[in-house]
PDB file of N, CA and C in Angstrom:
ATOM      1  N   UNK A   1      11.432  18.412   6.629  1.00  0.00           N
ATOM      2  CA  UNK A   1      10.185  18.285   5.896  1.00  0.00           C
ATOM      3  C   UNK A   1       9.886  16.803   5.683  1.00  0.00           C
ATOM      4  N   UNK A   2       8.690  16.277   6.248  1.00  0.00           N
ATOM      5  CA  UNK A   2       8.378  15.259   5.267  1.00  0.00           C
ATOM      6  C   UNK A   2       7.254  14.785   4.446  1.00  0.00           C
ATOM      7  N   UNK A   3       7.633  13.980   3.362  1.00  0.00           N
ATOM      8  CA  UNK A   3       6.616  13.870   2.515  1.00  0.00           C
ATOM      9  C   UNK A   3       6.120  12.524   2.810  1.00  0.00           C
ATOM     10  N   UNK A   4       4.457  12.759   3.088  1.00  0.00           N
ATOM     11  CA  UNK A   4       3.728  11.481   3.116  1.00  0.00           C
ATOM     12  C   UNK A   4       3.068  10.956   1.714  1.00  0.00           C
ATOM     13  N   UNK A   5       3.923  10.717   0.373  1.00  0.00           N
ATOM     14  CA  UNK A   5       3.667  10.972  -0.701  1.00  0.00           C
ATOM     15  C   UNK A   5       3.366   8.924  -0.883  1.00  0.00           C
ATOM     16  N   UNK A   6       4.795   7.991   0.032  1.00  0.00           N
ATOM     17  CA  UNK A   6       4.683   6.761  -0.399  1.00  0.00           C
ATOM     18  C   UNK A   6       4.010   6.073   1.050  1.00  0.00           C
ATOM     19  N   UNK A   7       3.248   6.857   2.409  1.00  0.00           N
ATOM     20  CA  UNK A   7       2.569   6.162   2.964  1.00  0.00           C
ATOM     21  C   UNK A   7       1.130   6.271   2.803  1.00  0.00           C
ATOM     22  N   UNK A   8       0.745   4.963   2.524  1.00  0.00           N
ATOM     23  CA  UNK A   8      -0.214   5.375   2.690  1.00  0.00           C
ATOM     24  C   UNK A   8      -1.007   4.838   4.153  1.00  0.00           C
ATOM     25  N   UNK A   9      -1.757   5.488   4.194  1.00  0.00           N
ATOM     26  CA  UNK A   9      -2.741   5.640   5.850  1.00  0.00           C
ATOM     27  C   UNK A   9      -4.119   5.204   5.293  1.00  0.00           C
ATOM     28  N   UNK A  10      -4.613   4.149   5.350  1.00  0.00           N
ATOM     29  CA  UNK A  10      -5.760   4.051   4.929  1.00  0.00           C
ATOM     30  C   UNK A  10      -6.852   3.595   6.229  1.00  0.00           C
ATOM     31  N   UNK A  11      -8.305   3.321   6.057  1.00  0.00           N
ATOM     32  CA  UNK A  11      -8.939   3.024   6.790  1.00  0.00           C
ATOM     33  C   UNK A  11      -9.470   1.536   6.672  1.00  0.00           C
ATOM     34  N   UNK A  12      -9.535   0.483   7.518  1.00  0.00           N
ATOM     35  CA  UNK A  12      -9.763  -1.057   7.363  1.00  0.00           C
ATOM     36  C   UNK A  12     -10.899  -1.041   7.069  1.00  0.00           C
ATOM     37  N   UNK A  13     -10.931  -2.271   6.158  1.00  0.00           N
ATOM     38  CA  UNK A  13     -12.090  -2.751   5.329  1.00  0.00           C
ATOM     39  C   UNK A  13     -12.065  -2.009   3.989  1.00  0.00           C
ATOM     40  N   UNK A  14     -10.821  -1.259   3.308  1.00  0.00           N
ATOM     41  CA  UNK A  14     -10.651  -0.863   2.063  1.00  0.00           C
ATOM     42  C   UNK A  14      -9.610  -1.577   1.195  1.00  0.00           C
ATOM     43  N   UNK A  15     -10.363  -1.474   0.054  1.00  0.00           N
ATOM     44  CA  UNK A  15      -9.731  -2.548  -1.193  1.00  0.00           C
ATOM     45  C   UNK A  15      -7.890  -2.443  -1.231  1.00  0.00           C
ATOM     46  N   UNK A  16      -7.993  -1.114  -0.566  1.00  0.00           N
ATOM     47  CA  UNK A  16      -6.066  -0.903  -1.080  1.00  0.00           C
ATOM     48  C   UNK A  16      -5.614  -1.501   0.590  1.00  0.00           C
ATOM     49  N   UNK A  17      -6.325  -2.135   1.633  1.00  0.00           N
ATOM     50  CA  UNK A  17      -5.881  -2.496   2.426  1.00  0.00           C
ATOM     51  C   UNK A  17      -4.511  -3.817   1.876  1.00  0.00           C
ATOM     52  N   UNK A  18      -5.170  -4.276   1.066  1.00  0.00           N
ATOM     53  CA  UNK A  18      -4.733  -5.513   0.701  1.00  0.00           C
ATOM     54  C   UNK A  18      -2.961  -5.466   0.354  1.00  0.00           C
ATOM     55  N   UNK A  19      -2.823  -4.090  -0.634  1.00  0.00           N
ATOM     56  CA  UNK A  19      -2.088  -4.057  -0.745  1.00  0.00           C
ATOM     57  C   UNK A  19      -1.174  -3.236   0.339  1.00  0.00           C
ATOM     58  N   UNK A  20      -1.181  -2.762   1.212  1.00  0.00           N
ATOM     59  CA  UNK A  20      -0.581  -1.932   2.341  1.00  0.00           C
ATOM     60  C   UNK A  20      -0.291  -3.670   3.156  1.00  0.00           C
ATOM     61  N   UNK A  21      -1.171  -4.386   3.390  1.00  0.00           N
ATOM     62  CA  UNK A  21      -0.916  -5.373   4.148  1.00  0.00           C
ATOM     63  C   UNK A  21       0.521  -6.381   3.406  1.00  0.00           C
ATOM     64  N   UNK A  22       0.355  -6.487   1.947  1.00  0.00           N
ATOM     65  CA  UNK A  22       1.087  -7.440   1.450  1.00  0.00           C
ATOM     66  C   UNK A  22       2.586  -6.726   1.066  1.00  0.00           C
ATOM     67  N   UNK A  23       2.259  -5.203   1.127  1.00  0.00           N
ATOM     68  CA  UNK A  23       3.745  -4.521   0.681  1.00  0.00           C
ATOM     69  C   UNK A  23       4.610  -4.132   2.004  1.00  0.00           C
ATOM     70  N   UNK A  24       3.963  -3.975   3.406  1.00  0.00           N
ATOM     71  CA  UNK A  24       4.325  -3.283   4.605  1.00  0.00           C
ATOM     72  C   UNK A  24       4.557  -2.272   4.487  1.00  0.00           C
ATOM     73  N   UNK A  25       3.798  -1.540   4.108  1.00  0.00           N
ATOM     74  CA  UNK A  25       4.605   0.111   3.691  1.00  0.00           C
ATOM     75  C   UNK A  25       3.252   1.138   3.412  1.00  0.00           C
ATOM     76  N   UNK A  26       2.739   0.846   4.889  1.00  0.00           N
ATOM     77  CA  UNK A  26       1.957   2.122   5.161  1.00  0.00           C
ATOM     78  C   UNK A  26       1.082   1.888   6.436  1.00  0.00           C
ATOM     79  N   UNK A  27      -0.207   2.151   7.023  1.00  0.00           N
ATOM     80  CA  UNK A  27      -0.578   2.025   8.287  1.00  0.00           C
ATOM     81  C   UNK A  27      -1.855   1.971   7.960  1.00  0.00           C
ATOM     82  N   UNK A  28      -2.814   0.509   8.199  1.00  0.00           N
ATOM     83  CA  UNK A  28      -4.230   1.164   8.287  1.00  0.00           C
ATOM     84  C   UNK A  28      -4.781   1.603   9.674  1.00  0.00           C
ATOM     85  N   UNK A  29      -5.893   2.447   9.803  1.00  0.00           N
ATOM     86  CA  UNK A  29      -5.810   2.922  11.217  1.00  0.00           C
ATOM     87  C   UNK A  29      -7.669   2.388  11.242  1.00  0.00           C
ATOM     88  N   UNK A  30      -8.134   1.452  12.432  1.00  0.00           N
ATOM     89  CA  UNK A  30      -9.986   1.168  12.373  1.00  0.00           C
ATOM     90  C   UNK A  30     -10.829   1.945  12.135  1.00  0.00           C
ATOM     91  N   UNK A  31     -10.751   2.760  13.274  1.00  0.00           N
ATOM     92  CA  UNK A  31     -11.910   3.556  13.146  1.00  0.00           C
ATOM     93  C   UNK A  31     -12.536   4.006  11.672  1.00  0.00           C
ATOM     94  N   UNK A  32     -13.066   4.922  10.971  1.00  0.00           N
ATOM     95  CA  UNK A  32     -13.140   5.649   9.991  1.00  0.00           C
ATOM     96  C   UNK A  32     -13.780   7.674  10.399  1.00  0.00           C
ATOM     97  N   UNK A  33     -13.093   7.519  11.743  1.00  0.00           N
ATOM     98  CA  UNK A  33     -13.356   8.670  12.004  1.00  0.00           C
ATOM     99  C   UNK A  33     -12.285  10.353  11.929  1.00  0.00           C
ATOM    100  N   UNK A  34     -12.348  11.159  11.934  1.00  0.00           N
ATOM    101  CA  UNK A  34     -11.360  12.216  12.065  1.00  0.00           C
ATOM    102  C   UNK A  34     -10.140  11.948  13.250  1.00  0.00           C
ATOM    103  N   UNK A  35     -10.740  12.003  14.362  1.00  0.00           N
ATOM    104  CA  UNK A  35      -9.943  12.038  15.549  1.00  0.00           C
ATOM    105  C   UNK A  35      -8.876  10.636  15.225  1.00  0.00           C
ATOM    106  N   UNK A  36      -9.918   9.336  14.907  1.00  0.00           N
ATOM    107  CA  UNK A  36      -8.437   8.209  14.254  1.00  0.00           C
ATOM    108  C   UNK A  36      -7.628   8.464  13.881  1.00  0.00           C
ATOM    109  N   UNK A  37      -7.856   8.859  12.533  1.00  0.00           N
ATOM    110  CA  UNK A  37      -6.939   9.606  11.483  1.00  0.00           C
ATOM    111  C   UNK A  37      -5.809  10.389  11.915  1.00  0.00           C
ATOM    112  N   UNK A  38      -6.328  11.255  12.949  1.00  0.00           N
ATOM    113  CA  UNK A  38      -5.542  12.662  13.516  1.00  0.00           C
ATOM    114  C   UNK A  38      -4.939  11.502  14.597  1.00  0.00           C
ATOM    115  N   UNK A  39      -4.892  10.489  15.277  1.00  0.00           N
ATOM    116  CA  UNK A  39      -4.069  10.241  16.174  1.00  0.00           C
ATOM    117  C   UNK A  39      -2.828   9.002  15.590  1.00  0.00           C
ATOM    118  N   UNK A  40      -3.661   8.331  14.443  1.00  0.00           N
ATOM    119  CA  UNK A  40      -2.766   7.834  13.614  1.00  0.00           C
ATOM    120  C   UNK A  40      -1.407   8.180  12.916  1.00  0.00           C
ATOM    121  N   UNK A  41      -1.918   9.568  12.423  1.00  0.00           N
ATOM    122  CA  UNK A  41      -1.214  10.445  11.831  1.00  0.00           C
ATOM    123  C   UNK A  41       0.212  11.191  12.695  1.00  0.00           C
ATOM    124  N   UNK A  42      -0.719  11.798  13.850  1.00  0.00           N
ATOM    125  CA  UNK A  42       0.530  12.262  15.068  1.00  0.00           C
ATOM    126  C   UNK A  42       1.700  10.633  15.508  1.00  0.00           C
ATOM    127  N   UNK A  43       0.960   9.928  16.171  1.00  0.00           N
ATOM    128  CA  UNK A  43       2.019   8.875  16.262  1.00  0.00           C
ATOM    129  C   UNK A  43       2.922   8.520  14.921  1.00  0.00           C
ATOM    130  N   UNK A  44       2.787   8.835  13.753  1.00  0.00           N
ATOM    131  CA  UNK A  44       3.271   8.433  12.770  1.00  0.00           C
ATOM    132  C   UNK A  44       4.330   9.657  12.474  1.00  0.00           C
ATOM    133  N   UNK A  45       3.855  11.002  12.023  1.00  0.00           N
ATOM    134  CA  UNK A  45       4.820  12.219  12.145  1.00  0.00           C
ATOM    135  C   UNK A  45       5.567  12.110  13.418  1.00  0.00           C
ATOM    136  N   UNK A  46       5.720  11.769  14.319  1.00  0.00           N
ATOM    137  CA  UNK A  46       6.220  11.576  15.826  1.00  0.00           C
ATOM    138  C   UNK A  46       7.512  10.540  15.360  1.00  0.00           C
ATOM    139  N   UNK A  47       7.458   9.571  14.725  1.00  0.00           N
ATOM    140  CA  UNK A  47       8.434   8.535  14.802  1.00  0.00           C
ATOM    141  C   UNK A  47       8.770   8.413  13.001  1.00  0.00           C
ATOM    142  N   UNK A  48      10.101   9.311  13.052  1.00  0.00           N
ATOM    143  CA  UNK A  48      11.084   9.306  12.119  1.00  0.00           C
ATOM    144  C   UNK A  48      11.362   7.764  11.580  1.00  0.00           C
ATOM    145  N   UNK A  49      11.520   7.602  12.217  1.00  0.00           N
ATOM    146  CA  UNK A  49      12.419   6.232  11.870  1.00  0.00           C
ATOM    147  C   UNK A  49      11.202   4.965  11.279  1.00  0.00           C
ATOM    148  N   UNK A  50       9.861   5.055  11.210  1.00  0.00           N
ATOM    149  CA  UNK A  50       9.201   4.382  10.999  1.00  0.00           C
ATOM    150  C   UNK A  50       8.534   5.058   9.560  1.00  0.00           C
ATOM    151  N   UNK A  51       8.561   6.219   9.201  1.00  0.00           N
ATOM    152  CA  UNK A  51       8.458   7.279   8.196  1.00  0.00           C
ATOM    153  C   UNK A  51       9.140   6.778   7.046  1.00  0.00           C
ATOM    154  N   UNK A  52      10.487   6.723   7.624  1.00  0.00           N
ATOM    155  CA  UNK A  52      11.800   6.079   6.734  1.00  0.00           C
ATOM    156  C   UNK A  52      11.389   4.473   6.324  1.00  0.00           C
ATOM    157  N   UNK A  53      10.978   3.305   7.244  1.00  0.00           N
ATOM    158  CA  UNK A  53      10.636   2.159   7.016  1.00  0.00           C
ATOM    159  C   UNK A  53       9.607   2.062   6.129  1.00  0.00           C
ATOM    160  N   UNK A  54       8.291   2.559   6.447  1.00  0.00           N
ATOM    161  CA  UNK A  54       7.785   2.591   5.273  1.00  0.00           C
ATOM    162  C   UNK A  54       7.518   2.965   4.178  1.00  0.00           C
ATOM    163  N   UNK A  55       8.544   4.349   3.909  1.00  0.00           N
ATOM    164  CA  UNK A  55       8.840   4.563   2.694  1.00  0.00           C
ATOM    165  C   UNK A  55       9.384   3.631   1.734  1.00  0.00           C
ATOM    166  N   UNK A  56      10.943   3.341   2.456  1.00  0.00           N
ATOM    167  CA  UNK A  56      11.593   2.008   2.058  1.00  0.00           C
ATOM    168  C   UNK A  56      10.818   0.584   1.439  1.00  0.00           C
ATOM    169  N   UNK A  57      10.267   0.587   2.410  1.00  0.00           N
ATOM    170  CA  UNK A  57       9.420  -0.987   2.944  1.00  0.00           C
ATOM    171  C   UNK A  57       8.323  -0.535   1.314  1.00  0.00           C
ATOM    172  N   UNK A  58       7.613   0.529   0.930  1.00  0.00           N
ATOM    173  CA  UNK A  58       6.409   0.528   0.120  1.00  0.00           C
ATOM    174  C   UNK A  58       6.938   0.876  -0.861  1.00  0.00           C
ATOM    175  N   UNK A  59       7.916   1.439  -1.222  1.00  0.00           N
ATOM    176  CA  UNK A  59       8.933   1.865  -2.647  1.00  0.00           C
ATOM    177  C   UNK A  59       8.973  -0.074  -3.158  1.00  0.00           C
ATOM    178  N   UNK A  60      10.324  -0.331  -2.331  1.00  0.00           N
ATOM    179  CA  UNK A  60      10.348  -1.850  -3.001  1.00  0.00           C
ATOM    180  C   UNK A  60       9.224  -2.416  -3.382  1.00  0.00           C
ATOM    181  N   UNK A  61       8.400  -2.605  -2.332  1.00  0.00           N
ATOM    182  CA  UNK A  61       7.171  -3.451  -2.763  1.00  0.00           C
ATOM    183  C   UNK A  61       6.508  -2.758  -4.337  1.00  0.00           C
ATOM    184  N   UNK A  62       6.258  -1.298  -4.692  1.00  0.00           N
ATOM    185  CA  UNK A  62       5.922  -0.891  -5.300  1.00  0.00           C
ATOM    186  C   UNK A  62       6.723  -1.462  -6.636  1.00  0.00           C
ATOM    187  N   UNK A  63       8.109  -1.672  -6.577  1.00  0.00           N
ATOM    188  CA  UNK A  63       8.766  -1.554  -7.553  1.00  0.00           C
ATOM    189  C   UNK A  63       8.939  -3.307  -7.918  1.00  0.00           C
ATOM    190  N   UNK A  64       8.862  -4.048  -7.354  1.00  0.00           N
ATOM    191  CA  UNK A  64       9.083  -5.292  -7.053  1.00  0.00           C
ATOM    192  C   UNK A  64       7.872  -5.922  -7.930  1.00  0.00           C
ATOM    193  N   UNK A  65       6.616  -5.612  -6.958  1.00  0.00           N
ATOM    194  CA  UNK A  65       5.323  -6.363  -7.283  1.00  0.00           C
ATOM    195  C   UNK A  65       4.206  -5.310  -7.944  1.00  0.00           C
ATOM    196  N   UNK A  66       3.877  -4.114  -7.415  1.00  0.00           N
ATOM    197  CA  UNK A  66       3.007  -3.601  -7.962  1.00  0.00           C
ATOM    198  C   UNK A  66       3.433  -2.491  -9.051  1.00  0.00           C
ATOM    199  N   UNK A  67       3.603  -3.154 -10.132  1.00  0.00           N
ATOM    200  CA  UNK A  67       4.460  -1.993 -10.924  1.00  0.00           C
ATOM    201  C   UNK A  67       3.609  -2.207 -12.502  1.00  0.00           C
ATOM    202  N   UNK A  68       3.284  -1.705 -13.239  1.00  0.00           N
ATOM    203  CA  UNK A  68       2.746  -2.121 -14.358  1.00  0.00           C
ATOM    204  C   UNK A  68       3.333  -3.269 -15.318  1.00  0.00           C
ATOM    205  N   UNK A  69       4.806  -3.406 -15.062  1.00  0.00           N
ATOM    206  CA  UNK A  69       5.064  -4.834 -16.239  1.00  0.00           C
ATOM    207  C   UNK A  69       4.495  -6.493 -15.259  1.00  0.00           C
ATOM    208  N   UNK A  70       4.708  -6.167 -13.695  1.00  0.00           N
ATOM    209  CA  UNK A  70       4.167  -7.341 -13.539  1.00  0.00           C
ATOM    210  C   UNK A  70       2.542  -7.584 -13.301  1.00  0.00           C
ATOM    211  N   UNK A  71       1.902  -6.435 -13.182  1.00  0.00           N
ATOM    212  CA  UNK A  71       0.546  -6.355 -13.766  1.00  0.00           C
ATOM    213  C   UNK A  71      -0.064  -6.389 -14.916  1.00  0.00           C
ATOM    214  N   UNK A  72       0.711  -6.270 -15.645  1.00  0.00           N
ATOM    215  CA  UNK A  72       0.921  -6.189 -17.560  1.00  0.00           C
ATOM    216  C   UNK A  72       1.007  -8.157 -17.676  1.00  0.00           C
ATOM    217  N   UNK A  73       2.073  -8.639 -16.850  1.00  0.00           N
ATOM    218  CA  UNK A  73       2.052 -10.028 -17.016  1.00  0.00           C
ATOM    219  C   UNK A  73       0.848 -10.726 -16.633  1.00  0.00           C
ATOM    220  N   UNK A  74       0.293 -10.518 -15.393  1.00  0.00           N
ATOM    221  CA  UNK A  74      -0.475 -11.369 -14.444  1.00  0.00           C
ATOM    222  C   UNK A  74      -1.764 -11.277 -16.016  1.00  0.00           C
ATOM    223  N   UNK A  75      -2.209 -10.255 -16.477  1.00  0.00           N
ATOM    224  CA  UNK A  75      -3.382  -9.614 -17.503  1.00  0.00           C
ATOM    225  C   UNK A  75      -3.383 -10.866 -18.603  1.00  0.00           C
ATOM    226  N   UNK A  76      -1.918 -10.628 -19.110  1.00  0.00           N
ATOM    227  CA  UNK A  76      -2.043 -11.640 -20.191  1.00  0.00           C
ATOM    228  C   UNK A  76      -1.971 -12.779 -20.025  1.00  0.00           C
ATOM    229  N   UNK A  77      -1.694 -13.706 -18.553  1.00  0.00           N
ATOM    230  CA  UNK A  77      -1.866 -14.713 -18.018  1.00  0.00           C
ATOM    231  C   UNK A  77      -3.189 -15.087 -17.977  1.00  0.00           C
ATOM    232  N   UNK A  78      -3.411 -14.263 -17.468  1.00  0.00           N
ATOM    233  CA  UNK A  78      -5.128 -14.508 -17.829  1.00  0.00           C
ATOM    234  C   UNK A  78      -5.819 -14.374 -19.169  1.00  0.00           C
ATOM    235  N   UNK A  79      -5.472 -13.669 -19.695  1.00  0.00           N
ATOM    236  CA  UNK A  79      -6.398 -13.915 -21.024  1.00  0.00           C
ATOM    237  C   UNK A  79      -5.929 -15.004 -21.820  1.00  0.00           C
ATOM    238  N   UNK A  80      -4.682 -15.318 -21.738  1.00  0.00           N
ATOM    239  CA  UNK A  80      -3.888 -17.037 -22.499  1.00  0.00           C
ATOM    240  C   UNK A  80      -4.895 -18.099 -21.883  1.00  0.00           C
ATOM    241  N   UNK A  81      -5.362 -17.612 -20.296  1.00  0.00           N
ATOM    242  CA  UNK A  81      -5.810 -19.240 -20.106  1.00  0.00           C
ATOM    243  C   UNK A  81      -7.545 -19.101 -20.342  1.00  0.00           C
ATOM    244  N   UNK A  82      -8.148 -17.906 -20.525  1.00  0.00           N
ATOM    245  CA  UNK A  82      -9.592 -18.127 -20.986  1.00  0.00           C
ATOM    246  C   UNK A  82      -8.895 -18.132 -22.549  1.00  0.00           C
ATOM    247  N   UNK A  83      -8.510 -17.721 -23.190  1.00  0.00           N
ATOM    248  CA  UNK A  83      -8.383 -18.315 -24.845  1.00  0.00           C
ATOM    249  C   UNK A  83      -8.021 -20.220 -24.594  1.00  0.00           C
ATOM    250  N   UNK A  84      -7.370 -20.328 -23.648  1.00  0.00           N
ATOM    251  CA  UNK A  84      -7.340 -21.602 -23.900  1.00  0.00           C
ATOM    252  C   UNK A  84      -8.580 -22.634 -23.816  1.00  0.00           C
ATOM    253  N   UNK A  85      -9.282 -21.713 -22.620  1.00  0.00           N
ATOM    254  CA  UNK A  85     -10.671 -22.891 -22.474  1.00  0.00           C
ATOM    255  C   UNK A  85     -11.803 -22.835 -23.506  1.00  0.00           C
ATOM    256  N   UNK A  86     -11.279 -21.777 -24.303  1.00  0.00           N
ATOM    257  CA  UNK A  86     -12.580 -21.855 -25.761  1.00  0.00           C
ATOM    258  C   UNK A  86     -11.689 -22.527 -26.522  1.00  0.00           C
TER     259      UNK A  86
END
């Protein structure tokens, strides 16, 4: 069985590209059509071992960088430095 729960498959030119690009741990595919999707998808269910990588590969990143305490930090970084410029 597998679960495509931590890849994500998105389509280019979307905001969560950014983060699939900076974590390695998922696939965007161009087109924005069905048949993309569906051939993206088969090459991807097809190769185990790349299933496993970016699970791996998007867990860390998830846990590393996109996790709420270091988004919790970056927030109040910012609001320290507009309190500072008033």
């Amino acid at each position: 069985m597998i679960c495509l729960t931590y890849l994500p498959i998105k389509q280019h030119f979307n905001n969560r590209t950014q983060v699939i690009n900076k974590s390695k741990g998922g696939i965007i595919y161009e087109n924005n059509t069905a048949e993309e999707l569906a051939v993206t998808l088969k090459k991807l269910l097809n190769n185990e071992n790349k299933i496993q990588e970016l699970s791996v590969t998007g867990r860390k990143a998830v846990e590393k960088e996109f996790n709420i305490y270091t988004k919790t930090d970056h927030l109040i970084n910012i609001y320290k430095q507009l309190m500072e410029k008033n």
